[in-house]
Each structure stands twice: as C-alpha cells, then as structure tokens.
Protein backbone atom coordinates (compact mmCIF):
# COMPACT_ATOMS: atom_id res chain seq x y z
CA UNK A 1 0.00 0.00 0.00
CA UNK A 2 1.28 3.37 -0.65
CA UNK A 3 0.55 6.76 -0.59
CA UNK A 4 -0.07 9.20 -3.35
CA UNK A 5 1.40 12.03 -2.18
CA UNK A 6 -0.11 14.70 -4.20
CA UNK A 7 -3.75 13.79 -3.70
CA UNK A 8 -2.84 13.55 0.03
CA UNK A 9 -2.07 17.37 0.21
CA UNK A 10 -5.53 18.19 -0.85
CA UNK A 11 -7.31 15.90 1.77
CA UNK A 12 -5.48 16.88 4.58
CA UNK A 13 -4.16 19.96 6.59
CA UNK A 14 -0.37 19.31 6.53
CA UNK A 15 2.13 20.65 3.84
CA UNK A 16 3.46 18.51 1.23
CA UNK A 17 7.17 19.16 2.61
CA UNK A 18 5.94 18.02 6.27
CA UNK A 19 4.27 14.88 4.35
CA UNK A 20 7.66 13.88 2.52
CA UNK A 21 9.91 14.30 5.48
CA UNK A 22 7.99 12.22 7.99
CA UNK A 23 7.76 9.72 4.77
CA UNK A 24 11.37 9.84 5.28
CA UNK A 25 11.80 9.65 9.02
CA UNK A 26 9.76 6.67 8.67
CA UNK A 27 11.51 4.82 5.56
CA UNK A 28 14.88 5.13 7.95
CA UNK A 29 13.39 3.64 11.05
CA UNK A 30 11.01 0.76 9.49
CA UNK A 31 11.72 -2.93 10.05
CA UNK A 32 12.88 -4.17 7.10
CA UNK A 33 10.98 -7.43 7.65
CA UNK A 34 7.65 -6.70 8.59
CA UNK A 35 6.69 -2.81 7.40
CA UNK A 36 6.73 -1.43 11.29
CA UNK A 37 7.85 1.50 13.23
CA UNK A 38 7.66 2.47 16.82
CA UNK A 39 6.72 5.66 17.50
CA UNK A 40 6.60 7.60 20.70
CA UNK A 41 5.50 10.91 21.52
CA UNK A 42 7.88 13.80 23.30
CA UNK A 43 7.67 17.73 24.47
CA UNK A 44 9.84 19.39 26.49
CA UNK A 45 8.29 19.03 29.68
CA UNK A 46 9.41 15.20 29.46
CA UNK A 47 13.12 15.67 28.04
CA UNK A 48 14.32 17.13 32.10
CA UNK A 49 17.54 15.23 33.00
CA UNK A 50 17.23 11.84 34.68
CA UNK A 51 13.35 12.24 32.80
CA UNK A 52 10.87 9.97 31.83
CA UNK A 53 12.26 9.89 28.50
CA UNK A 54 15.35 8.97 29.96
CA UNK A 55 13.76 5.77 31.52
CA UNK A 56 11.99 5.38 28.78
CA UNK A 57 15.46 4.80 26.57
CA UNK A 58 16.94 3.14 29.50
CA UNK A 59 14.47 0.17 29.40
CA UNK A 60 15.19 -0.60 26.00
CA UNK A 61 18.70 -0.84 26.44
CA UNK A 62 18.50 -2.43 29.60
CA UNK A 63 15.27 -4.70 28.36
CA UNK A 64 15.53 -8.57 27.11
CA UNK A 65 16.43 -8.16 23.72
CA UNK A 66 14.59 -4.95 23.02
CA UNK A 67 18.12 -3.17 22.50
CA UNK A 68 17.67 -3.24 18.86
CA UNK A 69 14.25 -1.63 18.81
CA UNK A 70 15.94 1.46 19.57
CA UNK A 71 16.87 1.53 15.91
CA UNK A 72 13.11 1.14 15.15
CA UNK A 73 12.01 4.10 17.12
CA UNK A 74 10.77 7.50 15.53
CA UNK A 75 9.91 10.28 18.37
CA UNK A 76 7.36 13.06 17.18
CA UNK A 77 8.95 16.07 18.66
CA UNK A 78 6.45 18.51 19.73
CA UNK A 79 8.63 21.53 20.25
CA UNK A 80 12.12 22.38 19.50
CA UNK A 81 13.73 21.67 22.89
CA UNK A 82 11.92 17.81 22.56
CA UNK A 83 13.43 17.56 18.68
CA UNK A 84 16.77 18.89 20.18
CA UNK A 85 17.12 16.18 22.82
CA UNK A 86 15.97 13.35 20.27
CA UNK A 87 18.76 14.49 17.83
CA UNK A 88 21.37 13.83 21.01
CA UNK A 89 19.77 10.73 21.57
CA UNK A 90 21.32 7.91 19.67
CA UNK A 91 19.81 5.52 17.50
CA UNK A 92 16.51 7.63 17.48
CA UNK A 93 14.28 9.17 14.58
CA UNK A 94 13.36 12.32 15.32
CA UNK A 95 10.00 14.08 13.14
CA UNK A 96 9.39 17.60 14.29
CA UNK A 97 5.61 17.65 14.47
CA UNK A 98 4.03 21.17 13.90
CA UNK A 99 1.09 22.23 14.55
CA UNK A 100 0.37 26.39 14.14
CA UNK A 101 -0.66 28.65 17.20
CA UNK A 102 0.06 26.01 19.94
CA UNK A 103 3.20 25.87 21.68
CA UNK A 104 3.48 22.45 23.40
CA UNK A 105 6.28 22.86 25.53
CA UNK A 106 5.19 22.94 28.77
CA UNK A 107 3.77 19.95 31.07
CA UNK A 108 0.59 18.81 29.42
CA UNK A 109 -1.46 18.67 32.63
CA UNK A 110 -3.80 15.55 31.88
CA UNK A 111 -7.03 16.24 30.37
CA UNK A 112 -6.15 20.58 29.89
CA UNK A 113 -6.93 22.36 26.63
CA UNK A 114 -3.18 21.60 25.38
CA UNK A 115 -3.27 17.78 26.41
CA UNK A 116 -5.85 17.49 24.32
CA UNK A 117 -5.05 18.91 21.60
CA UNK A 118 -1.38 17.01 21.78
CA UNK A 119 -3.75 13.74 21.70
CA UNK A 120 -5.62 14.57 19.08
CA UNK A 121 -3.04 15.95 17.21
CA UNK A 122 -1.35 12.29 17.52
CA UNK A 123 -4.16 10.76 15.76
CA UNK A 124 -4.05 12.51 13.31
CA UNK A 125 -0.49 11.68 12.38
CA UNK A 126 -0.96 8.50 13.24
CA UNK A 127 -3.82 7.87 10.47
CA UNK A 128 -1.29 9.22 8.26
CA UNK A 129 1.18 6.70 8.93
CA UNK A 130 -1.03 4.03 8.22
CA UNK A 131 -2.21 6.10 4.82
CA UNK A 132 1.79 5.89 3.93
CA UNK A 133 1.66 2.09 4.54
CA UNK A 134 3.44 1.49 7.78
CA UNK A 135 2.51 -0.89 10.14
CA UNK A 136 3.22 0.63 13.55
CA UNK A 137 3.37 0.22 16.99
CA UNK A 138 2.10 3.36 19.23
CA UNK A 139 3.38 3.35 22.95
CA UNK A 140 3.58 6.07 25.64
CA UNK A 141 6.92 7.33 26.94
CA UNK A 142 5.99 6.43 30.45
CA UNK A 143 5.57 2.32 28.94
CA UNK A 144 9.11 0.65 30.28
CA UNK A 145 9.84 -1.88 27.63
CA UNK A 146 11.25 -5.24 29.36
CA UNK A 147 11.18 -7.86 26.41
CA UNK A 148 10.34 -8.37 22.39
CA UNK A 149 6.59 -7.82 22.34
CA UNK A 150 6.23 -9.08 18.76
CA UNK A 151 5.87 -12.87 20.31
CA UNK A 152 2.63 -11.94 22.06
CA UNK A 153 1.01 -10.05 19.41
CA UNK A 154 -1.90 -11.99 17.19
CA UNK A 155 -1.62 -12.96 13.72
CA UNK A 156 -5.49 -11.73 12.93
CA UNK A 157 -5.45 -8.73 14.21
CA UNK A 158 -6.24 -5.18 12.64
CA UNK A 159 -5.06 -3.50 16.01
CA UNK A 160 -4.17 -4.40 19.25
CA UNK A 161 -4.43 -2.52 22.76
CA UNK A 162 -3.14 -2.57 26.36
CA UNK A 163 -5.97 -2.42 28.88
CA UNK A 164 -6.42 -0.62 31.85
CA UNK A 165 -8.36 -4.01 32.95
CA UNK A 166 -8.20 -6.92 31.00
CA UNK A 167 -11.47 -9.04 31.74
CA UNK A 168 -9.62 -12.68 30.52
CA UNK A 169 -11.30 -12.76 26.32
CA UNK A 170 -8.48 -10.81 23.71
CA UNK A 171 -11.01 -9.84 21.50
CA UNK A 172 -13.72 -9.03 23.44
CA UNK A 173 -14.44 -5.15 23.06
CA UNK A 174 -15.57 -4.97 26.93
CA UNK A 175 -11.85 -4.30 27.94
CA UNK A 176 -10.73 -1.08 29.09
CA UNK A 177 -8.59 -0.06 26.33
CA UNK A 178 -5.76 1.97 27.34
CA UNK A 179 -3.90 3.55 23.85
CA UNK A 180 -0.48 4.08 25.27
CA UNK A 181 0.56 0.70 23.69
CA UNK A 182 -1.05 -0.20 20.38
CA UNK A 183 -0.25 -2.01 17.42
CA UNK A 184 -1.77 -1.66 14.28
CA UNK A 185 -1.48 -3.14 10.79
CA UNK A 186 -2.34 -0.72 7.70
CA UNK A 187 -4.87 -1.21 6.24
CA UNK A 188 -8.54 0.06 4.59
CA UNK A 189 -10.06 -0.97 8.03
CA UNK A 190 -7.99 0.76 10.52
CA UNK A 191 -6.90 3.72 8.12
CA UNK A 192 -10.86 4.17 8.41
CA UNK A 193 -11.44 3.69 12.12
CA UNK A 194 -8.56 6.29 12.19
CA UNK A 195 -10.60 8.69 10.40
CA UNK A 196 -13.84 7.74 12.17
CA UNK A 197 -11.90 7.90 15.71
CA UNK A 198 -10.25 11.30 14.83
CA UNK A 199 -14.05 12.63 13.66
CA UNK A 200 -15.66 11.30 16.49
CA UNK A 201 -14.02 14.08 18.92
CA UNK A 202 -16.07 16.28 17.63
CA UNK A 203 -19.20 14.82 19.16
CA UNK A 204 -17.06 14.12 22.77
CA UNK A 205 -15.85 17.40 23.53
CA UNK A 206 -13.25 17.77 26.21
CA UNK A 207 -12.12 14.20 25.51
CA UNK A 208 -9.26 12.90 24.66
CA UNK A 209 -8.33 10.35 22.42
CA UNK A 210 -8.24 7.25 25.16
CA UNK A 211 -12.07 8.06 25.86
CA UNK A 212 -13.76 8.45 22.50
CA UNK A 213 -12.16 5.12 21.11
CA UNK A 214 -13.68 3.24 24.63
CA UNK A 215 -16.64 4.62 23.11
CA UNK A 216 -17.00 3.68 19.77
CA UNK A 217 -14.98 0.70 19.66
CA UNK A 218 -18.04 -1.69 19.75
CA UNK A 219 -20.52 0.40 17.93
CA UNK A 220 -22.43 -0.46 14.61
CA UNK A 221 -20.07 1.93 12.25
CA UNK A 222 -16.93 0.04 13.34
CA UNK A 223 -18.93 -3.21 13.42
CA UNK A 224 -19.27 -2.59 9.91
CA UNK A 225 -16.07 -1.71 8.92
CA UNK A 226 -14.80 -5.37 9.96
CA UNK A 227 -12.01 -4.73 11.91
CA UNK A 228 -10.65 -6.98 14.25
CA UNK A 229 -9.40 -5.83 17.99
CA UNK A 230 -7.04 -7.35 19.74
CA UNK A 231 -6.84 -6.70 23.55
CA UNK A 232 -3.23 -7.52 24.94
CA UNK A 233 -3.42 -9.70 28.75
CA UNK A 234 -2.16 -7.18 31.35
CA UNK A 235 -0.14 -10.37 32.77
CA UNK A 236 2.18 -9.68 29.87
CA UNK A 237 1.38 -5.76 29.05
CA UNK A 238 0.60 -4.14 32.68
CA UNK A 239 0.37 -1.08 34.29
CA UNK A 240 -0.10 0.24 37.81
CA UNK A 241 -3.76 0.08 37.24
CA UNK A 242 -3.46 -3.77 36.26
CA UNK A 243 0.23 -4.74 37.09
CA UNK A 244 1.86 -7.66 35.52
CA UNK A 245 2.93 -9.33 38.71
CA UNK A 246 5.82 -12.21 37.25
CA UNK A 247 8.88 -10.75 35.92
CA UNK A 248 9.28 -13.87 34.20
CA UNK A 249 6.05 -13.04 32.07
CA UNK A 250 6.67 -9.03 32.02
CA UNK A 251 6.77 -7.59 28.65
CA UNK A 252 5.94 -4.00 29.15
CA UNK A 253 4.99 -1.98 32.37
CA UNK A 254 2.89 1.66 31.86
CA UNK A 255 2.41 4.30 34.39
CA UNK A 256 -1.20 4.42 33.61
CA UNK A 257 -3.60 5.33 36.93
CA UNK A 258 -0.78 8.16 37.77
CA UNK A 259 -1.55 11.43 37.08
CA UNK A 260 1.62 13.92 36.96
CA UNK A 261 5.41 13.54 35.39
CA UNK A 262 7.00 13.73 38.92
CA UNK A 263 4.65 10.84 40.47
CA UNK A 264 5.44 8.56 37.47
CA UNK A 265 9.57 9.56 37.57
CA UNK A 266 8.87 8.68 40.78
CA UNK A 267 7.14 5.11 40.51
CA UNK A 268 8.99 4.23 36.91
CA UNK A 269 12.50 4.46 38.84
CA UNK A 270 11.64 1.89 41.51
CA UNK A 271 10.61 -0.14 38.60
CA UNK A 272 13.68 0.22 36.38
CA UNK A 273 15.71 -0.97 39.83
CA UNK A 274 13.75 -4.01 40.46
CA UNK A 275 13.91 -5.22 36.56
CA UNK A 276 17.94 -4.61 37.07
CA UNK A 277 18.03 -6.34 40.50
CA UNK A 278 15.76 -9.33 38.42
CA UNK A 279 18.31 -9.10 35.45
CA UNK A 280 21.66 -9.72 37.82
CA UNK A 281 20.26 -13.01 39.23
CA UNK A 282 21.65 -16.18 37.50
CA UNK A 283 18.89 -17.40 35.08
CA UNK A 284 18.42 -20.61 37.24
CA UNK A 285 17.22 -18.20 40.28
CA UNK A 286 14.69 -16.10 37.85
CA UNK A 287 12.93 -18.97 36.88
CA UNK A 288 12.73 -20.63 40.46
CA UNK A 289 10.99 -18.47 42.48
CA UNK A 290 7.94 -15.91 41.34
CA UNK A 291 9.79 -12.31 41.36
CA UNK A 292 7.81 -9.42 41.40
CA UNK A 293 7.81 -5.35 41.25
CA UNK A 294 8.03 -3.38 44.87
CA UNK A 295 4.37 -1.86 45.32
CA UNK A 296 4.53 1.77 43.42
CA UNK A 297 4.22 4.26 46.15
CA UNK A 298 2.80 7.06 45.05
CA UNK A 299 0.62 5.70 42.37
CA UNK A 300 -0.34 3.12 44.04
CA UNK A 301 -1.83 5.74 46.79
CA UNK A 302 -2.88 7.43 43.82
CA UNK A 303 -4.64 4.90 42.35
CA UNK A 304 -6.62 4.25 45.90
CA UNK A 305 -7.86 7.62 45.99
CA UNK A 306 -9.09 7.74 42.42
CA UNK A 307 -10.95 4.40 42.50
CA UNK A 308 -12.70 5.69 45.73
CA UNK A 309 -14.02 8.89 44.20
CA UNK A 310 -15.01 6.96 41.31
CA UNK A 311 -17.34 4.72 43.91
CA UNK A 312 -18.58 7.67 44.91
CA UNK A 313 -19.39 8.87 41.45
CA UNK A 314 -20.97 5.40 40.61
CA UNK A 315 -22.85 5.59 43.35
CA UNK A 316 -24.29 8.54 42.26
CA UNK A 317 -25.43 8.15 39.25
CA UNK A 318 -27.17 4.96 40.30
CA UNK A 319 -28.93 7.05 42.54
CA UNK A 320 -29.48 9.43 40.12
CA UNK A 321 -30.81 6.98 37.34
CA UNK A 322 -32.96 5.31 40.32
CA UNK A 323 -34.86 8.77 40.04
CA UNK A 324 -36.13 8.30 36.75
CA UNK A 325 -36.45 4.35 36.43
C-alpha cells in the first residue's frame, strides 16, 4: 500500500514538505521485515535530565532483547527543545511535528486544553502513517519496555491494545482499552477507524483520544467496517492500574492510573531498579521463584484515591438513574 502524495495534500491539513519528510523519518526507522515502526510521543516538559524519557530509553537498552528496537524508534517532537534532545539521543528518529498557534512545551497537565489537543493531534499523524503504509506500533513514553513484544502479538489482528483491565477474552471489546501501547497493521479498516476515531471528537468534547475510542470501539459503524481488535493480557502488558505481577512473564509496564510527570519519575525508577536487581540473578534463580515489582508508592496511593471517588461517582449516578427508572 502506498501513498499518493499529491492527492494527500488536498485531503489533509499538513504541507506537502511536512508529508515527505515524515515519509522519510519513517523509511529510515522501518523494520525491514515486517513494514513497522515504533513511534513515541515527546515535548519538552518530558526531556528534564534523569526524565521519563530517559527511563523510557533506559528500558530498551536495559530490556531482554529490546536493545535493537531502539533503531526502530521514531519520536514526534512537539517543540524544538523535545526535537533537540531526540537528535542527542542515539539511534533515534526524530519528526518535528508542527502544529500552528500552539506551543506544546510545557507539562501537558492531563485532560487541559493543550493535552488534548497534543492527543488529538497524535491521531491525526498516526492515520497518516497508516495512509503511507506502515505498520506501527504506538506506545507512551511512560511504557518501560522489558522484552520483544512481537511474540505476544496476534496474527489476525487489525489492532491491538493494552488495557487498563483486562477481563480474561483478547477480543472481546468490553476491555478497558488503554492507547499508550497499540499495534496496528495498515490497512482500509484501521486507516478508516482512524478517520472515524479522529471525527468522532467532535461529538465528545473535552475528551481525549483514550475516551472516544472506549466509546466507539463496539458500535455499529466500526462493526461494519470489519475490523478486528485485539486486547493484549495485562499479565504480559501491565500497568499500575493492572500490574503484571511475574517478571518472568513481564513484557511491558505503563504508568497508567498516575496522574503527573513527577509521580510517574517517581514510581517508573523503583521499577527500572527491580527489573535490574531481576536481570543480575543467574537465570536458574529467575525462573525458580515468582519475582515481582516493589508496590509503586505514590501511584499506588494514587490509584486508591481515584478508585474511591469513582465509587462515589458510581454511586451517584445509580442514585441518580434510580430517580427516573
């Protein structure tokens, strides 16, 4: 599948020039065997020393033969100071993403007028991607990468997702998709539910990208598309909501139910110890006993307090709904 590039200006906002060059990033980065890219987001908010970003790197190189992934991985920059900091990164391509009137420098404080924009602006390049005929793989900075995740992917699916909960059935559309790891095959199907996703904001405003697919990932429109989701086990791909308790079985680990960079530097550093204290035992002592992560502090307090004003909420609008029923 490829992309006419011409015909693409017309349909879409970005210049031809910005069109060729992430053509380009992407042609230097893909896998030579299978059409795929990694891709990661970055601002400058998340480019600090000792950063997220900087764990991020670190848990390739430190990972279970993930090291050469690195080679795989194109960062859209979001401002100068996050293109800057992927050109001194090695191994990394670097796209500088622009998008006119918004500066996206600062700390994206989750769910403010610039987060969203940054998530929807994502989407957008992401459908693009797929339009130049790249398979890709989508993860969040603040996803520590442990081991190869190609060997727990599925052969017959369009696009795959981490969950926030996993409820036990991979393709049952019920699970709490969480987009901060996805895979994706191009395609017509999911270069459509790309458009349909990136539409569909427009009838969710205020939110972001995460929310609207949980949406309309098991209505009639993508129903009839005939795409196939995938929904990845959080004993393999886990998170502090759902964490992936046997570092035997760990492939990724995501700061999702952790609101704030500091809190997740925070949390992602005691992670990044315990995989290293796991990786120095003699292979015979991994695979003996059940090894595990220390409990994240923060987030885990974090998460506590969010799932009890979400009881509350649930509460009610049971009450609520008991009103009119």
């Amino acid at each position: 599948m490829g992309l006419d590039i011409q015909n693409f200006q017309v349909k879409y906002p970005q210049a031809k020039d910005e069109i060729i060059e992430l053509e380009k990033t992407l042609r230097s980065a893909v896998m030579k065997d299978n059409r795929t890219v990694i891709i990661t987001n970055l601002n400058a908010a998340w480019t600090e020393p000792n950063s997220v970003f900087d764990l991020f790197v670190e848990s390739f190189k430190i990972g279970n033969g993930t090291a050469h992934l690195l080679d795989h991985l194109v960062v859209y920059a979001f401002d100068k100071t996050a293109y800057e900091r992927c050109k001194a990164t090695t191994h990394l391509h670097c796209y500088a993403v622009t998008t006119e009137g918004v500066d996206f420098s600062g700390e994206a404080y989750f769910m403010s007028e610039d987060y969203l924009k940054m998530t929807w602006r994502k989407i957008e390049l992401l459908r693009t991607v797929l339009e130049l005929g790249y398979d890709f793989i989508y993860t969040d900075a603040d996803v520590m990468w442990f081991r190869n995740p190609f060997k727990k992917f599925y052969a017959d699916g369009d696009i795959e997702m981490s969950c926030d909960h996993y409820i036990a059935n991979y393709n049952d559309v019920s699970n709490t998709a969480n987009t901060g790891l996805t895979y994706v095959k191009s395609n017509n199907r999911t270069i459509e539910l790309y458009k349909y996703w990136y539409n569909a904001r427009e009838y969710f405003p205020g939110k972001h990208d995460q929310d609207v697919l949980n949406m309309i990932k098991g209505n009639l429109l993508v129903h009839q598309i005939g795409l196939e989701f995938r929904f990845l086990d959080t004993a393999y791909f886990g998170g502090f909501c759902e964490p992936n308790k046997d570092l035997d079985e760990v492939i990724t680990m995501h700061a999702n139910c952790c609101i704030g960079i500091q809190n997740k530097m925070h949390d992602l550093t005691m992670i990044i110890h315990d995989w290293k204290r796991y990786m120095d035992l003699p292979s015979s002592n991994r695979n003996s006993t059940t090894t595990s992560w220390t409990i994240p502090r923060i987030c885990h307090y974090q998460k506590k307090f969010n799932c009890f004003i979400l009881t509350i909420l649930d509460q009610d609008w049971v009450i609520n709904i008991d009103k009119f029923t």
